[in-house]
N, C-alpha and C. Protein backbone atom coordinates (compact mmCIF):
# COMPACT_ATOMS: atom_id res chain seq x y z
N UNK A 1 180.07 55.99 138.30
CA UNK A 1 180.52 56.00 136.92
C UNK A 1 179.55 56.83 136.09
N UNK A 2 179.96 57.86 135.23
CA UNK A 2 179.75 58.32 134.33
C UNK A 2 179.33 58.69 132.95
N UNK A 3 178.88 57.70 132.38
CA UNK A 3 178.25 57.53 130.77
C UNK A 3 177.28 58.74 130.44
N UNK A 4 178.30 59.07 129.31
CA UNK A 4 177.45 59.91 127.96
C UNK A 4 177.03 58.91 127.31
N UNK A 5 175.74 59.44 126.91
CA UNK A 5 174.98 58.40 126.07
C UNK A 5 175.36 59.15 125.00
N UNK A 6 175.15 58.58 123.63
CA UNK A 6 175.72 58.97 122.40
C UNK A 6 174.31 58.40 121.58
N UNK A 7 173.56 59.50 120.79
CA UNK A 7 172.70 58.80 119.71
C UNK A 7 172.96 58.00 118.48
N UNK A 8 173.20 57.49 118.10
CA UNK A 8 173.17 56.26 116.68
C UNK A 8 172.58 57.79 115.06
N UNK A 9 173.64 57.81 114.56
CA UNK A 9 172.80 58.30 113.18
C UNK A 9 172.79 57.37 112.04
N UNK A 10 172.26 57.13 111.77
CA UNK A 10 172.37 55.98 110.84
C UNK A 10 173.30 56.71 109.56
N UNK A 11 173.14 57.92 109.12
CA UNK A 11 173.46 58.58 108.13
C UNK A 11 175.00 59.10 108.44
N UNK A 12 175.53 58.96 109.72
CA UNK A 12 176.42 59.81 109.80
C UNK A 12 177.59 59.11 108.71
N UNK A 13 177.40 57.75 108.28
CA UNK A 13 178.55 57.18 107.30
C UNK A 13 179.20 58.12 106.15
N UNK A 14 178.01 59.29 105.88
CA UNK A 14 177.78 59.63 104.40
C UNK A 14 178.87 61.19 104.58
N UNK A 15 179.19 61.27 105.44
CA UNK A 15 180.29 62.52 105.39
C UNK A 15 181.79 61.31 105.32
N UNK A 16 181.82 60.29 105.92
CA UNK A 16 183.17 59.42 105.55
C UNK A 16 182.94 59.19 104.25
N UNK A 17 182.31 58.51 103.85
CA UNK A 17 181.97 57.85 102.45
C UNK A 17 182.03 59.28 101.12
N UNK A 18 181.78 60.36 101.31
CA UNK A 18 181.77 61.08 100.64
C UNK A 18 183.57 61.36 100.11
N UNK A 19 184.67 60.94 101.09
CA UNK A 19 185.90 60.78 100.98
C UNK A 19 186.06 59.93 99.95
N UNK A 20 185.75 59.42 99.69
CA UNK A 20 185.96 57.69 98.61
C UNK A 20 185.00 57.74 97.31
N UNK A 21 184.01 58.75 97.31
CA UNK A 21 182.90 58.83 96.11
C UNK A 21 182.41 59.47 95.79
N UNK A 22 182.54 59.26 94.23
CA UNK A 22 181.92 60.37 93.08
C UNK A 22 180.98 60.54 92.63
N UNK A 23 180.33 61.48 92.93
CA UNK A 23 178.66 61.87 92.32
C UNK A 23 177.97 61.04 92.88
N UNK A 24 178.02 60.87 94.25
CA UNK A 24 176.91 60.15 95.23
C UNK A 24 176.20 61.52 96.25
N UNK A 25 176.95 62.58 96.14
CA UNK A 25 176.67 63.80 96.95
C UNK A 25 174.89 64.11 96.93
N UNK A 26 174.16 64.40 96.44
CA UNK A 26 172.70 64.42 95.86
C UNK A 26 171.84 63.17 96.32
N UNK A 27 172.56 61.75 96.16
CA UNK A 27 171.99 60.69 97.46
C UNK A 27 172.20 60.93 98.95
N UNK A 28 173.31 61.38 99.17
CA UNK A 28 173.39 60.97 100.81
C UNK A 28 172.75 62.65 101.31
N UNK A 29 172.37 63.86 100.28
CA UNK A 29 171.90 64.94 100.86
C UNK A 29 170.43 64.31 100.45
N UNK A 30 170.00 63.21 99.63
CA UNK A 30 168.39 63.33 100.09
C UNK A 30 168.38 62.03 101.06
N UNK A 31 169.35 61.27 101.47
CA UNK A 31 169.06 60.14 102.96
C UNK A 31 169.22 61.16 103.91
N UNK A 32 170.20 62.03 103.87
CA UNK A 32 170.03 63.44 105.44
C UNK A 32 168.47 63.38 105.48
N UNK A 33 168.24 64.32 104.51
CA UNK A 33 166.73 64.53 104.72
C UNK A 33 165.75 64.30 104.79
N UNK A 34 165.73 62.98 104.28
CA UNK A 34 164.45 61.99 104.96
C UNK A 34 164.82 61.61 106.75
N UNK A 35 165.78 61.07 106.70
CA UNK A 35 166.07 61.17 108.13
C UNK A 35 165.77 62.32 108.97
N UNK A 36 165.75 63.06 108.73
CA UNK A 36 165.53 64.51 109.56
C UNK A 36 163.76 64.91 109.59
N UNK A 37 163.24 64.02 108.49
CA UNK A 37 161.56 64.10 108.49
C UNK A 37 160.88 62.86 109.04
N UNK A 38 161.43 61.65 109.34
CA UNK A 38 160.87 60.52 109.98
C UNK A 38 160.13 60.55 110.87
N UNK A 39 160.54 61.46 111.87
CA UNK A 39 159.72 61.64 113.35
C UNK A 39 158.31 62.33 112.78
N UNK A 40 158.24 62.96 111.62
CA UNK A 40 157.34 63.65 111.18
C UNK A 40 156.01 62.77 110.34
N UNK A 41 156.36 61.53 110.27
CA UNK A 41 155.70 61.08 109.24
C UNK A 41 154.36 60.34 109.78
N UNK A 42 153.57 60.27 109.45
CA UNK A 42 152.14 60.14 109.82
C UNK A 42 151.85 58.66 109.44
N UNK A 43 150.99 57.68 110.15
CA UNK A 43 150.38 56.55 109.97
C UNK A 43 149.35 55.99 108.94
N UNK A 44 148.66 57.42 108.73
CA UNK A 44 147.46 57.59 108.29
C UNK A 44 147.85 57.70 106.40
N UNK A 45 147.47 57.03 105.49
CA UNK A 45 146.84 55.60 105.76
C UNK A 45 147.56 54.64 105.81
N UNK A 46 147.47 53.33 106.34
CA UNK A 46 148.36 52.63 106.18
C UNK A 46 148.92 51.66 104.81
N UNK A 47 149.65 51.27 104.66
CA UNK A 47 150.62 51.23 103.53
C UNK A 47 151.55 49.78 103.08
N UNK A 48 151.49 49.30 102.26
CA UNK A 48 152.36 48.09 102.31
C UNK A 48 153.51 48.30 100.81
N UNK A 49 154.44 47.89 100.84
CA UNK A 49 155.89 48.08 99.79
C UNK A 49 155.84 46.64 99.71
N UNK A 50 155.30 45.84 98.23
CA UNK A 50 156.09 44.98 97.77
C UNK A 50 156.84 44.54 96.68
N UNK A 51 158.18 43.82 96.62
CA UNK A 51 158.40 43.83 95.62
C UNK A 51 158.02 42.26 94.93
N UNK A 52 157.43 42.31 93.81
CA UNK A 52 156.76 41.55 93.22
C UNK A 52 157.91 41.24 91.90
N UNK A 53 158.66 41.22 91.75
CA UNK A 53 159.51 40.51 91.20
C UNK A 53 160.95 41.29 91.10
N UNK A 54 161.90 40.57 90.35
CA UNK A 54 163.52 41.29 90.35
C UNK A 54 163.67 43.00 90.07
N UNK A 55 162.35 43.37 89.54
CA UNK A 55 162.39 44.93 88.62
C UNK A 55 160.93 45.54 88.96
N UNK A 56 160.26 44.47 89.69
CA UNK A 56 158.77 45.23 89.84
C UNK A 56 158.58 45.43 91.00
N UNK A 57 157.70 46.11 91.29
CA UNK A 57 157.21 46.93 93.07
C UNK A 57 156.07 47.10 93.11
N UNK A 58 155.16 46.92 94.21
CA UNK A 58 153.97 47.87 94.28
C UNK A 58 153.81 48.20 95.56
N UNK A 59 153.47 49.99 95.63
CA UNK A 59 152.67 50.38 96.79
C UNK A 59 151.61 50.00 97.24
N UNK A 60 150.85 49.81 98.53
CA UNK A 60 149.39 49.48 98.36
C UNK A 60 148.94 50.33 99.83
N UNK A 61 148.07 51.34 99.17
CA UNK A 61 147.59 52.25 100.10
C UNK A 61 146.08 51.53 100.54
N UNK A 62 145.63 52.14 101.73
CA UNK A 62 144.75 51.36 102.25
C UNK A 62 143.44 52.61 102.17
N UNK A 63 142.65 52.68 101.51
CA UNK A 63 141.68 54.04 101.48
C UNK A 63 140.92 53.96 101.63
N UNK A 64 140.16 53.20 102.26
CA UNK A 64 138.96 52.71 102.06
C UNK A 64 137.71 54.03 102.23
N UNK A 65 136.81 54.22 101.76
CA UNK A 65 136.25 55.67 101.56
C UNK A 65 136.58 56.40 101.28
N UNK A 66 137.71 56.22 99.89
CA UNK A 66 137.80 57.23 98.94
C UNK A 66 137.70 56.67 97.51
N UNK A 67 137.35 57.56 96.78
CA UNK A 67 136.80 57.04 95.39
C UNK A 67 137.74 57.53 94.72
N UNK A 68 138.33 57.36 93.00
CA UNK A 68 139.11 58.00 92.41
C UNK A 68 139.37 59.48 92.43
N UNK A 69 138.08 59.93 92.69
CA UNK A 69 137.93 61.32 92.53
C UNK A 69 138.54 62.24 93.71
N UNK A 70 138.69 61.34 94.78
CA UNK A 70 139.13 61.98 95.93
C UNK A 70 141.25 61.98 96.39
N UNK A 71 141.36 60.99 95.23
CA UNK A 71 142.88 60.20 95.10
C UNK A 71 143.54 61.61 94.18
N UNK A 72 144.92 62.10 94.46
CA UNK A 72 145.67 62.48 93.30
C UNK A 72 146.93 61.97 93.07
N UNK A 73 147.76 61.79 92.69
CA UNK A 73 149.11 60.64 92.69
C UNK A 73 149.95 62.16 91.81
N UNK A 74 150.88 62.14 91.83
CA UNK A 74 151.77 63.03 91.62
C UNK A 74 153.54 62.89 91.47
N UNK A 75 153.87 62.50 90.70
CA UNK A 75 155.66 62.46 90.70
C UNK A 75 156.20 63.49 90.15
N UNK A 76 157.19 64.10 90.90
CA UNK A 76 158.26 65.42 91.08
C UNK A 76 159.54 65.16 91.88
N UNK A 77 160.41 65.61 90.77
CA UNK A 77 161.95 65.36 91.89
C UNK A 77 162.12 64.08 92.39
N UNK A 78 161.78 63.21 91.62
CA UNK A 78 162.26 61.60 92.45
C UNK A 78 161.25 61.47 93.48
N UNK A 79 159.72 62.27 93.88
CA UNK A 79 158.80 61.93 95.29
C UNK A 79 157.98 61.89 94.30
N UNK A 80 157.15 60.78 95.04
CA UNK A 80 155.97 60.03 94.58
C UNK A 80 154.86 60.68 95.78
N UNK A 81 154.13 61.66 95.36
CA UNK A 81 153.62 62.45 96.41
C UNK A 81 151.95 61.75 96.51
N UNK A 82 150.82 61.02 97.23
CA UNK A 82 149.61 60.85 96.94
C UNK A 82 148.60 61.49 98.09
N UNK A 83 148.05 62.60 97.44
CA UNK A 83 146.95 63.17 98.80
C UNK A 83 145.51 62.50 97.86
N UNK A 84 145.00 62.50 99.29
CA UNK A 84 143.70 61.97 99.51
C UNK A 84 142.54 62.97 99.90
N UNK A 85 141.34 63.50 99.83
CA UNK A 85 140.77 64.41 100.62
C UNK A 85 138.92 63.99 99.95
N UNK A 86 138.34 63.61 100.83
CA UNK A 86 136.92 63.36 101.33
C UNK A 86 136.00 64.93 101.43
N UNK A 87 134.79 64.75 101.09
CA UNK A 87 134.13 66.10 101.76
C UNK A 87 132.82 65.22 102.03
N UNK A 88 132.71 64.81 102.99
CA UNK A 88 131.64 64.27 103.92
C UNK A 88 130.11 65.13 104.38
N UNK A 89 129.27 64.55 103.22
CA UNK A 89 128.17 65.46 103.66
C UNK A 89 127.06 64.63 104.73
N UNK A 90 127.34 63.68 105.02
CA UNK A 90 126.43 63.28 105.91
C UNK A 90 127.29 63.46 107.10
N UNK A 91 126.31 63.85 108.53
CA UNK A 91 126.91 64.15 109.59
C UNK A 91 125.83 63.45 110.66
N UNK A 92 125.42 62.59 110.20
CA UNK A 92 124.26 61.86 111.36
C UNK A 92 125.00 60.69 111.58
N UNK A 93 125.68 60.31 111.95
CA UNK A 93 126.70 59.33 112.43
C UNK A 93 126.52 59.18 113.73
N UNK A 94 126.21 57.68 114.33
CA UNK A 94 125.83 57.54 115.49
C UNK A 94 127.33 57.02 115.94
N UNK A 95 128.01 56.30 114.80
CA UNK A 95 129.22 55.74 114.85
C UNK A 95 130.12 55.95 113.91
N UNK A 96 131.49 56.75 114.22
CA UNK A 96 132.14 57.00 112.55
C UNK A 96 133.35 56.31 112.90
N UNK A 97 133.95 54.80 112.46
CA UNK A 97 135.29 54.11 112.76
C UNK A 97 135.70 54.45 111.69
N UNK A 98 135.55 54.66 110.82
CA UNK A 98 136.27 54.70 109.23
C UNK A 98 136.91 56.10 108.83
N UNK A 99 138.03 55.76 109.22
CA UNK A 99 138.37 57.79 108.82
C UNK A 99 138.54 58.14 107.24
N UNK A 100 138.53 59.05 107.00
CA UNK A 100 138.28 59.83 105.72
C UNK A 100 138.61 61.45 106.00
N UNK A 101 139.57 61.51 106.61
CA UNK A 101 140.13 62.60 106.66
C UNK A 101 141.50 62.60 105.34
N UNK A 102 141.64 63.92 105.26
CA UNK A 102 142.50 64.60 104.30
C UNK A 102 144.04 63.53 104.22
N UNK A 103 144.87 63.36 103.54
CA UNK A 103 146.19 62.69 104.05
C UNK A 103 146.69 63.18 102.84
N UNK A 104 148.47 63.48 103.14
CA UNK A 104 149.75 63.51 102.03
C UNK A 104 150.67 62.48 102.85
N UNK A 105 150.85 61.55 101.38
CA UNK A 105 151.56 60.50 101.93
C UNK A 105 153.23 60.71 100.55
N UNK A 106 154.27 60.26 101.01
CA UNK A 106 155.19 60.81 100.06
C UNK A 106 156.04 59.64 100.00
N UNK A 107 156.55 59.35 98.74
CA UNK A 107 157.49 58.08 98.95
C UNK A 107 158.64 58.75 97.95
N UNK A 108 159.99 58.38 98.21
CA UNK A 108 160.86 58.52 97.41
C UNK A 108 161.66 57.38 96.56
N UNK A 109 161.81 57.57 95.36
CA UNK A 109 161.60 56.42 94.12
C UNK A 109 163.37 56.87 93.37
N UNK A 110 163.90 55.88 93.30
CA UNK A 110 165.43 56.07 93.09
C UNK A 110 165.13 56.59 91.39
N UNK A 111 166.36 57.18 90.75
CA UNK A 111 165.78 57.54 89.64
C UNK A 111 165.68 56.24 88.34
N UNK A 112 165.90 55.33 88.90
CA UNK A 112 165.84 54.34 87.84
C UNK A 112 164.35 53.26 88.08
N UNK A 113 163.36 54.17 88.56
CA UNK A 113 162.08 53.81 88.68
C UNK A 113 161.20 54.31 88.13
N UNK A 114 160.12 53.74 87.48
CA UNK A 114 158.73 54.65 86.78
C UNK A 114 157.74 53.99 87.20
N UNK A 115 156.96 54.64 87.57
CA UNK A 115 155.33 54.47 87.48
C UNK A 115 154.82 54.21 86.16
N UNK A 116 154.40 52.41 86.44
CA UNK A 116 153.83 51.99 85.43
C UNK A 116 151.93 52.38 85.03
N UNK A 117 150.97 51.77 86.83
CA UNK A 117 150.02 52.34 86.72
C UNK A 117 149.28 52.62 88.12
N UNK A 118 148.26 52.74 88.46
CA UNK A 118 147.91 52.79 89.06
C UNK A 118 146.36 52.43 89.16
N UNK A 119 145.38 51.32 89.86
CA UNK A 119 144.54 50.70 90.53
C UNK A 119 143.76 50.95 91.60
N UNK A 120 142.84 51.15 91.33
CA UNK A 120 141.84 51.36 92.83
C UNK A 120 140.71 50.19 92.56
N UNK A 121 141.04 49.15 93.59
CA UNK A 121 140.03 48.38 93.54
C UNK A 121 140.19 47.71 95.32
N UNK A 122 138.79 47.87 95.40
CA UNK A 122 138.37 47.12 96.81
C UNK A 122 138.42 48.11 98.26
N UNK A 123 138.85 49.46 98.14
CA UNK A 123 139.52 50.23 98.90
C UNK A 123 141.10 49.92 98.82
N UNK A 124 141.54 49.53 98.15
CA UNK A 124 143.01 49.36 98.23
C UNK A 124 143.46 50.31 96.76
N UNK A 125 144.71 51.16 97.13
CA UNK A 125 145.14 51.79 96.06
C UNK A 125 146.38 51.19 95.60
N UNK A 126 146.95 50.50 94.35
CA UNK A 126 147.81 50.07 94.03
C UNK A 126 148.51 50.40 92.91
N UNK A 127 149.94 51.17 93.24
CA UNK A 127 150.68 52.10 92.59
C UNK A 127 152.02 50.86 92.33
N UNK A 128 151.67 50.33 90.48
CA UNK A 128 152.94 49.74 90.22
C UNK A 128 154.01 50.48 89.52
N UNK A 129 155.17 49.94 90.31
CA UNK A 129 156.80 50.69 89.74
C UNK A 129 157.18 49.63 89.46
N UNK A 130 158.38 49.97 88.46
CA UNK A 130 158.83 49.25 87.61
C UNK A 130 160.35 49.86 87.53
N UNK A 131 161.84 49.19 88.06
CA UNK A 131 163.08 49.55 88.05
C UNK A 131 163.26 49.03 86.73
N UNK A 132 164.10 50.34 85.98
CA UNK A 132 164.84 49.75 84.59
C UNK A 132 166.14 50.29 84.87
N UNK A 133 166.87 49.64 83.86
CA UNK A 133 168.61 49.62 84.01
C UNK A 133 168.35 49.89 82.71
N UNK A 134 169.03 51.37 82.13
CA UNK A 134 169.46 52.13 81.29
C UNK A 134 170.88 51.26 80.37
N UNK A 135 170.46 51.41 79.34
CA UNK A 135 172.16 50.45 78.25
C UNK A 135 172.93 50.79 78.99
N UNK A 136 173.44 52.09 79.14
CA UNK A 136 174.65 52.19 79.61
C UNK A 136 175.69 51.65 80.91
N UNK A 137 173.97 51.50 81.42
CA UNK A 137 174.33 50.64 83.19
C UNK A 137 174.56 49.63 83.23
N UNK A 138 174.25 48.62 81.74
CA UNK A 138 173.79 47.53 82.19
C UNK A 138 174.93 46.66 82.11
N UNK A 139 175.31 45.09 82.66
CA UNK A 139 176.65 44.64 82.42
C UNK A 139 177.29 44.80 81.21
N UNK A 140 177.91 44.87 80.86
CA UNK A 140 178.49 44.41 78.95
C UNK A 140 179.95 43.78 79.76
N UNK A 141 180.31 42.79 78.38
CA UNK A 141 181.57 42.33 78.20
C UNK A 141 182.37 42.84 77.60
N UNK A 142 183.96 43.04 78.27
CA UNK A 142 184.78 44.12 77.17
C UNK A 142 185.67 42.78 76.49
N UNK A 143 185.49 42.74 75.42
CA UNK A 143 186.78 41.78 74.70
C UNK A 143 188.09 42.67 74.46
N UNK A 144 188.88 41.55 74.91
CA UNK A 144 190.76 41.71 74.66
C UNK A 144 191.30 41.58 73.81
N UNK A 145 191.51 42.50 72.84
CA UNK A 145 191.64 42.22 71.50
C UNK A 145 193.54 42.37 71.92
N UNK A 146 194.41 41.27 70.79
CA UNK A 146 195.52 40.67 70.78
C UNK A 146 195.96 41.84 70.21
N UNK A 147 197.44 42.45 71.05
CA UNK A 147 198.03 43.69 70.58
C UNK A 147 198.87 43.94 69.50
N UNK A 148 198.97 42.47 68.56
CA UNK A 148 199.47 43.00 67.30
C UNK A 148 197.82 43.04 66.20
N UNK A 149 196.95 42.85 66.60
CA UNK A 149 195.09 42.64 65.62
C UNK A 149 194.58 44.07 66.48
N UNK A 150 195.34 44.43 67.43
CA UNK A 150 194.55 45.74 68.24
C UNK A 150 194.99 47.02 67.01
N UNK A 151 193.30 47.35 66.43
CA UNK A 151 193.26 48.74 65.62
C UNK A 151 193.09 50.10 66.43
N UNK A 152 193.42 49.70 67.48
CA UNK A 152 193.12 51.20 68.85
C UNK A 152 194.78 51.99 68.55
N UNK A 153 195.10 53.16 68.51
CA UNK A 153 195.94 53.86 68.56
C UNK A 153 196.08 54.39 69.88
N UNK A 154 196.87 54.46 70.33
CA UNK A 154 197.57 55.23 71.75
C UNK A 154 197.99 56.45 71.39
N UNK A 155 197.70 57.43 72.28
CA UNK A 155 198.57 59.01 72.33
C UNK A 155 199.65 58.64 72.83
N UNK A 156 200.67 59.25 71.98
CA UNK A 156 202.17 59.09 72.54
C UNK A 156 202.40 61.05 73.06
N UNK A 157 203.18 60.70 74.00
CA UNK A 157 203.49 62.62 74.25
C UNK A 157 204.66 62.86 73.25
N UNK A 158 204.66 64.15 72.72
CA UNK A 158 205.33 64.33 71.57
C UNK A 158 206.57 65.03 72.59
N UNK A 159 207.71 64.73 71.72
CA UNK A 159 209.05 65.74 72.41
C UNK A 159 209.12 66.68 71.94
């Protein structure tokens, strides 16, 4: 017996789904493309995502041997970009476990997120976001106003 194995895309939904929805095109072309950079993405440093309440978040980068000065944080295009870079002048190291090499670490932040602040304490870097819902998004109630008290006019087509 015979089996083709077939790979799993997680993304492939987004060419069906694009049949059924409007102005989602610009999401499912930036989920392609993170998907297509995953295999690419580096360990270094390591990293924790929590969300700390219904609207709040925090990153928490792990840096230990880097000082503010060595941190840059950066938002463009919806990426939350943070490089790191050390210049190490001591080189008499009998033992070096602690890396302090260069790193770009990149996160992508839906657009209804802002960077509130950002924290460096203990070797830990902590980048809080904050989701807001814009008036226009947000629930409202439509009242049914009774169609002889209704002041709304209708277009009639003229003959």
């Amino acid at each position: 017996m015979n089996k083709t194995s077939t790979l799993y895309d997680p993304f492939s939904f987004a060419s069906k789904a694009l049949n059924t929805s409007v102005g989602f095109d610009e999401i499912f072309n930036r989920l392609s493309s993170m998907s297509q950079n995953l295999p690419k993405l580096s360990a270094y440093p390591p990293y924790n995502i929590r969300k700390v309440d219904e609207n709040k978040y925090v990153i928490e980068l792990a840096v230990a041997g880097f000082g503010k000065q060595d941190l840059e944080i950066e938002m463009q295009d919806g990426t939350l970009t943070i490089k790191g870079s050390t210049q190490s002048d001591d080189d008499n190291f009998i033992y070096k476990g602690i890396a302090d090499r260069s790193f770009t670490r990149n996160f992508t932040l839906a657009d209804s997120v802002e960077i509130k602040n950002a924290d460096l304490v203990n070797g830990m870097l902590k980048i809080w976001l904050e989701r807001f819902i814009p008036e226009e998004k947000q629930p409202k109630k439509i009242n049914i106003n009774d169609g002889a008290t209704s002041d709304k006019q209708f277009l009639t087509e003229k003959k």
